[in-house]
C-alpha atoms as a PDB file:
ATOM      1  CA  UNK A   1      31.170  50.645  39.532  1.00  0.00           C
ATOM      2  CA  UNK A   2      26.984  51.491  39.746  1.00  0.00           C
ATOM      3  CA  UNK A   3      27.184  51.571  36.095  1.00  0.00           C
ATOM      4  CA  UNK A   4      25.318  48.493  34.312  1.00  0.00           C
ATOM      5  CA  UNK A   5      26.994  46.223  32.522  1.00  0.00           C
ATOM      6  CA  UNK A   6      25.728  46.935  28.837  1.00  0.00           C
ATOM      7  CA  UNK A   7      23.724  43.940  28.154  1.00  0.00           C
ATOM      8  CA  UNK A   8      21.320  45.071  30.836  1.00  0.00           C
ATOM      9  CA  UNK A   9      21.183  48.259  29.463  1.00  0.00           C
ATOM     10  CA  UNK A  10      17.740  49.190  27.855  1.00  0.00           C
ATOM     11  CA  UNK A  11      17.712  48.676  23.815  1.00  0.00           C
ATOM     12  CA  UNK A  12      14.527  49.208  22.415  1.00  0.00           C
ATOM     13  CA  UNK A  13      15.255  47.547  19.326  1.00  0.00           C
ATOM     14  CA  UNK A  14      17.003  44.907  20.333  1.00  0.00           C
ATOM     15  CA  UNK A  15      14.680  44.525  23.221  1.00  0.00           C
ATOM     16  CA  UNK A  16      11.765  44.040  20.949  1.00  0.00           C
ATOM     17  CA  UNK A  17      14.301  41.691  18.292  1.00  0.00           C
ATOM     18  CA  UNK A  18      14.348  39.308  21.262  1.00  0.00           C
ATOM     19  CA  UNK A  19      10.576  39.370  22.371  1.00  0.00           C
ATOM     20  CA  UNK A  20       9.833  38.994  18.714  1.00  0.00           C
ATOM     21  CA  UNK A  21      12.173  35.975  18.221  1.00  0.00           C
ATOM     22  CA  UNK A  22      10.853  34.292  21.551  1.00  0.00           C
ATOM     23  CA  UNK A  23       7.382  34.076  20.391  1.00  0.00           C
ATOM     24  CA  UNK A  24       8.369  33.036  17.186  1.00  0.00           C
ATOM     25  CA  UNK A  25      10.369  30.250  18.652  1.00  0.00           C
ATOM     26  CA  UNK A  26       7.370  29.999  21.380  1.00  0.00           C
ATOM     27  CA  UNK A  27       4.682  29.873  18.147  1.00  0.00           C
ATOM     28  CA  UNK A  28       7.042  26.991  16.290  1.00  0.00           C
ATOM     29  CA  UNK A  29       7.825  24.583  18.904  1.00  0.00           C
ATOM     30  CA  UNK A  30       3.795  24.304  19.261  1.00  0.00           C
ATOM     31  CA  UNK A  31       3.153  23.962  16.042  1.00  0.00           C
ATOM     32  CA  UNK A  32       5.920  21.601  15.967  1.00  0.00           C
ATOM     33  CA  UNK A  33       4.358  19.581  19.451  1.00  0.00           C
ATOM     34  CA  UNK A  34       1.154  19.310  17.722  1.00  0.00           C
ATOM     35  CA  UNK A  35       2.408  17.986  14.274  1.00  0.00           C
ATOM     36  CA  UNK A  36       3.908  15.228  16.453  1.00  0.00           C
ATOM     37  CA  UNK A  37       0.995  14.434  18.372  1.00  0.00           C
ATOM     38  CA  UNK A  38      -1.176  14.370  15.508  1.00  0.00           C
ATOM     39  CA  UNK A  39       1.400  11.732  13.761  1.00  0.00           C
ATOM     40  CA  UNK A  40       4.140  13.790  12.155  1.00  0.00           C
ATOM     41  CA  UNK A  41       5.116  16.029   9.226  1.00  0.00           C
ATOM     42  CA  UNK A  42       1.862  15.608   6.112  1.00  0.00           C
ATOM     43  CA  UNK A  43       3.341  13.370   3.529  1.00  0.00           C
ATOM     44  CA  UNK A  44       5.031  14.623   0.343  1.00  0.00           C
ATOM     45  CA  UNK A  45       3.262  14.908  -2.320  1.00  0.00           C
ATOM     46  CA  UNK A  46       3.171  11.890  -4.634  1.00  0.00           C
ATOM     47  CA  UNK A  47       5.732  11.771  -7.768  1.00  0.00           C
ATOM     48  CA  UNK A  48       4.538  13.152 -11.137  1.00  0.00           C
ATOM     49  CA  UNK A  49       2.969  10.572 -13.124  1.00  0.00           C
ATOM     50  CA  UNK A  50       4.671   9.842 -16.161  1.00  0.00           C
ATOM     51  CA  UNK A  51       2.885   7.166 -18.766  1.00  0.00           C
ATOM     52  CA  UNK A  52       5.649   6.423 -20.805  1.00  0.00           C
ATOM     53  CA  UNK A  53       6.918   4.073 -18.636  1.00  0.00           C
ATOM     54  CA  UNK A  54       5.609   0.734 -17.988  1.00  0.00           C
ATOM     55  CA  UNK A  55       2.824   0.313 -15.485  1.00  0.00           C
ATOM     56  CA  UNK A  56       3.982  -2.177 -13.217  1.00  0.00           C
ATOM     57  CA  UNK A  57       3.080  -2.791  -9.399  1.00  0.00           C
ATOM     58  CA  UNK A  58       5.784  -0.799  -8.188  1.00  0.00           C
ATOM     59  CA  UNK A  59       4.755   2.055 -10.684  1.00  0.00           C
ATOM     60  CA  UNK A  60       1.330   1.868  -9.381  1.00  0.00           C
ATOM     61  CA  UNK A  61       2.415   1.808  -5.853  1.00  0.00           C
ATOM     62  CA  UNK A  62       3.669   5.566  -6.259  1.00  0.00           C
ATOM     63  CA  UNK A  63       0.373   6.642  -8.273  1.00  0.00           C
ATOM     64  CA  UNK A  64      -2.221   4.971  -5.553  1.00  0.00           C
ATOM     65  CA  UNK A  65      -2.762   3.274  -2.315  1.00  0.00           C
ATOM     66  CA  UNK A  66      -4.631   0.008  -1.475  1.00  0.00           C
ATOM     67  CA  UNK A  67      -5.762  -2.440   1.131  1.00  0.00           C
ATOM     68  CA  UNK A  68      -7.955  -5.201   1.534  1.00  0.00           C
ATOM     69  CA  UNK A  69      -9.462  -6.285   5.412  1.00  0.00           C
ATOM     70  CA  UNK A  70     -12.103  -8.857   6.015  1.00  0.00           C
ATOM     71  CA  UNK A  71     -15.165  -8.150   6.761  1.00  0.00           C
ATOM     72  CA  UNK A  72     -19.008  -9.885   7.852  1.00  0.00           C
ATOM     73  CA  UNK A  73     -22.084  -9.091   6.184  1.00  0.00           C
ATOM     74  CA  UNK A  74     -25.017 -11.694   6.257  1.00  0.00           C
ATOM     75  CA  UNK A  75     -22.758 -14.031   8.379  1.00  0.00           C
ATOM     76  CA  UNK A  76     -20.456 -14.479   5.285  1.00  0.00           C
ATOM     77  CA  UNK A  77     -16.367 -13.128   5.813  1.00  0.00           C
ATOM     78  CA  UNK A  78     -15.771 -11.355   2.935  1.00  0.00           C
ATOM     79  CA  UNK A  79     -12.303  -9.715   1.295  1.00  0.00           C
ATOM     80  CA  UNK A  80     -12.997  -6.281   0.806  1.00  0.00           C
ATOM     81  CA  UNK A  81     -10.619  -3.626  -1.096  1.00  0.00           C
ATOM     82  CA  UNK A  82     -10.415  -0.383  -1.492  1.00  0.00           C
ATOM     83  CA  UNK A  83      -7.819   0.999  -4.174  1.00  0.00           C
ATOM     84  CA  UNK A  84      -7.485   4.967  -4.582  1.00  0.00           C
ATOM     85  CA  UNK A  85      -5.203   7.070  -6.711  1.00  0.00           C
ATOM     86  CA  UNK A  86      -3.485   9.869  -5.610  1.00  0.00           C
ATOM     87  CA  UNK A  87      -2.502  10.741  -9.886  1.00  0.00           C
ATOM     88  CA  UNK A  88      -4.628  13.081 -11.798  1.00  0.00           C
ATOM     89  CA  UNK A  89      -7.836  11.230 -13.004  1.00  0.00           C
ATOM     90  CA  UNK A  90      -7.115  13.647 -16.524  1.00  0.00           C
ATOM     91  CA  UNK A  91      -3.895  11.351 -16.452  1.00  0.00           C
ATOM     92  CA  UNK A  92      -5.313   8.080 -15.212  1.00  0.00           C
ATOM     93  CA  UNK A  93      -7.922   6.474 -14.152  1.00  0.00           C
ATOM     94  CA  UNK A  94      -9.606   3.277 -12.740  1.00  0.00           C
ATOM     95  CA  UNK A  95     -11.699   1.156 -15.596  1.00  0.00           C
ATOM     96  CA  UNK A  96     -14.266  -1.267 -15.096  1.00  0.00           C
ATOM     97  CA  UNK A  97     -14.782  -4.082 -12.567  1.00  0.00           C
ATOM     98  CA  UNK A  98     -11.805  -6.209 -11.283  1.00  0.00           C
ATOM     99  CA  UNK A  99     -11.370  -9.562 -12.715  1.00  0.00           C
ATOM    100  CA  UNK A 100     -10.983 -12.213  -9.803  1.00  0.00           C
ATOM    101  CA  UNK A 101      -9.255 -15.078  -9.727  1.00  0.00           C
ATOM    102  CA  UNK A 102      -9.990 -17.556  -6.239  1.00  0.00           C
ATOM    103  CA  UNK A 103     -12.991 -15.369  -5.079  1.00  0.00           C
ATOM    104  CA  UNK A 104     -16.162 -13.945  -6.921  1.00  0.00           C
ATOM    105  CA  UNK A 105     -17.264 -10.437  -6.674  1.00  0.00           C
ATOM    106  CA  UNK A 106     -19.764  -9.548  -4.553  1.00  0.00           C
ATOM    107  CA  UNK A 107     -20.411  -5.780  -4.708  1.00  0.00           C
ATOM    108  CA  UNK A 108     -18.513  -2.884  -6.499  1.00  0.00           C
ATOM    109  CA  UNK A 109     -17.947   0.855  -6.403  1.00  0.00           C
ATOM    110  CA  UNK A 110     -16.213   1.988  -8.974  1.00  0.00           C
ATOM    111  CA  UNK A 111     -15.772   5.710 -10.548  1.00  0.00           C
ATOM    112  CA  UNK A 112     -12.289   6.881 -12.037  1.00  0.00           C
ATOM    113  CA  UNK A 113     -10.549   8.170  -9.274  1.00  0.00           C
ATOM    114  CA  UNK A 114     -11.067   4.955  -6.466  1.00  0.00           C
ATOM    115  CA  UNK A 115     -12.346   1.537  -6.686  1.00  0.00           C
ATOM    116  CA  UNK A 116     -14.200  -0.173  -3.495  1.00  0.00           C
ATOM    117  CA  UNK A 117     -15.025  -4.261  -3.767  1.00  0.00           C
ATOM    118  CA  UNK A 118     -16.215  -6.864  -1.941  1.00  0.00           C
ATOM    119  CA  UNK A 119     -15.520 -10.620  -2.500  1.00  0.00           C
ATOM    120  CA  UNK A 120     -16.251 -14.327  -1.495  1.00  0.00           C
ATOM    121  CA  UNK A 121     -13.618 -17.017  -1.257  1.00  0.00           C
ATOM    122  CA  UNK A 122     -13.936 -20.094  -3.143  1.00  0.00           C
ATOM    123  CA  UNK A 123     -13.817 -23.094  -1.476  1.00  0.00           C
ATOM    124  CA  UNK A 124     -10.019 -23.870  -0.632  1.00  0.00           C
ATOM    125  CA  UNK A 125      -7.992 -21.270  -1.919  1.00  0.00           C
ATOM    126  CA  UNK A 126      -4.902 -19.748  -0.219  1.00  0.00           C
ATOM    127  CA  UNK A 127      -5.043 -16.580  -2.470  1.00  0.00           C
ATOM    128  CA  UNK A 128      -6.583 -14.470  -4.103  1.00  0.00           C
ATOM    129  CA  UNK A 129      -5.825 -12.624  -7.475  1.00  0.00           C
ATOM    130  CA  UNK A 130      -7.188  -8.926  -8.940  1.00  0.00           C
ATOM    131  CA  UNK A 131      -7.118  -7.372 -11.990  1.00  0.00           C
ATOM    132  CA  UNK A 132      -7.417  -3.891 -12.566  1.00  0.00           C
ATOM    133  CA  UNK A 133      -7.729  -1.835 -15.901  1.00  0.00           C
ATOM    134  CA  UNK A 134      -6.100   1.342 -15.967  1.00  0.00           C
ATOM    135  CA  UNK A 135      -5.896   4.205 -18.335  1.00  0.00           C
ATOM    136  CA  UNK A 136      -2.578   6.165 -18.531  1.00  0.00           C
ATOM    137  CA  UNK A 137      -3.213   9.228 -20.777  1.00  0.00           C
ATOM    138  CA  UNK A 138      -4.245   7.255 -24.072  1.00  0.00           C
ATOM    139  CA  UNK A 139      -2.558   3.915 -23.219  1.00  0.00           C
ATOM    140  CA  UNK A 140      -4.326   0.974 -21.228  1.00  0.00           C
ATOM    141  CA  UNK A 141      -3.020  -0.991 -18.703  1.00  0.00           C
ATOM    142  CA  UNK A 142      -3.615  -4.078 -16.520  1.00  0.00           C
ATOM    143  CA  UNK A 143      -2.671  -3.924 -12.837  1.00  0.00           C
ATOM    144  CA  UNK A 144      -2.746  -7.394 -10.802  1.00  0.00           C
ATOM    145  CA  UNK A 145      -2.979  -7.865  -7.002  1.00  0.00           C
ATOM    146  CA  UNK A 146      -2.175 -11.013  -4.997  1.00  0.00           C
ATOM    147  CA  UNK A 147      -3.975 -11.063  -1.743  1.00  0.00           C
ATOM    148  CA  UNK A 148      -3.335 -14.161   1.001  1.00  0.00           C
ATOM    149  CA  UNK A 149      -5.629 -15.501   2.553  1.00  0.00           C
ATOM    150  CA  UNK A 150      -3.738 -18.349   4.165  1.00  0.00           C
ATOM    151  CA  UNK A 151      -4.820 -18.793   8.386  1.00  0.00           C
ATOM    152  CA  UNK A 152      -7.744 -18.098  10.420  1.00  0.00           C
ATOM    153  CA  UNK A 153      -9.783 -14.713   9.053  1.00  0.00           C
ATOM    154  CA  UNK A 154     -10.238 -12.360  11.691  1.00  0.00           C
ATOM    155  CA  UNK A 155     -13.251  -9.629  10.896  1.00  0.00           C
ATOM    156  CA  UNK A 156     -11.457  -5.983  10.356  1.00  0.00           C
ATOM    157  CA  UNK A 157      -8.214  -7.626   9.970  1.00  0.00           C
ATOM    158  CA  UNK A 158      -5.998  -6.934   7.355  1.00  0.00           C
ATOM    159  CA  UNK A 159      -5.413  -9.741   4.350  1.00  0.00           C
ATOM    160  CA  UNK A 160      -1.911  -8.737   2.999  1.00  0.00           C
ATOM    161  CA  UNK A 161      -1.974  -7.490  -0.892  1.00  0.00           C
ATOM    162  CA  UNK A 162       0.651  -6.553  -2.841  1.00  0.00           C
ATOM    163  CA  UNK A 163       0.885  -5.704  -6.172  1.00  0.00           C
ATOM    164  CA  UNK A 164       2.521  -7.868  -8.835  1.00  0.00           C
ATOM    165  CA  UNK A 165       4.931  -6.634 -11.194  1.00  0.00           C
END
């Protein structure tokens, strides 16, 4: 009984299958540790846009992403927002300033792809509203906000905004 049982035997190949698969499994499990630690899997890519519907919040909600924070400049909180699509500016596209409603605009950035905007509170209110012009293909569209502003502003919090449908 000297012989050696035959999975100690020497394969080449399937010596070289296994050192092969080890640092494959070796090479995915760190590229797996650092997707975790660097927050997860990238996100999907956004659904196709399709203008024949009708723009709504929700519809917008897959075509962009927004927030608004408060912020200080000249000892004044203001709201600002920032609104960018993720859709194909040939398909759509930001137009114009927002139209306010509890607030007046400060200062905006606008081209077709993002919109960035600052505004003041008017005296009293407990939210805000914002009105956005969009162009689907050939088709405009009007996209509203609602932002409260109800509490104590904190500078760099958030002010929850959703859109309206």
């Amino acid at each position: 009984m000297d012989q050696e049982p035959p999975y100690k035997r020497s394969r080449p190949v399937r010596n070289r299958t296994v050192r092969h698969m080890r640092r494959f499994l070796t090479d995915a499990a760190a590229a797996g540790a650092a997707l975790h630690l660097a927050g997860g899997c990238p996100d999907p890519p956004p659904p196709p846009v399709d203008c024949t519907v009708d723009v709504t919040g929700s519809t917008f909600d897959n075509w962009s992403y927004w927030q608004a924070r408060w912020i200080q400049t000249e000892g004044e909180l203001l709201i600002m927002v920032e609104i960018s699509l993720w859709a194909d500016p040939s398909k759509v596209a930001l137009l114009g300033e927002p139209t306010l409603g509890g607030a007046t605009l400060v200062e905006s950035e606008i081209d077709e792809s993002s919109m960035i905007f600052t505004c003041a509170l008017l005296e009293g209110v407990t939210s805000v509203t914002a009105s956005a012009q969009l162009r689907c293909e050939d088709a405009e569209h009007t996209v509203q906000f609602v932002m409260d502003v109800r509490g104590t502003p904190q500078l760099n919090e958030r002010v929850p905004i959703s859109a309206v449908d």
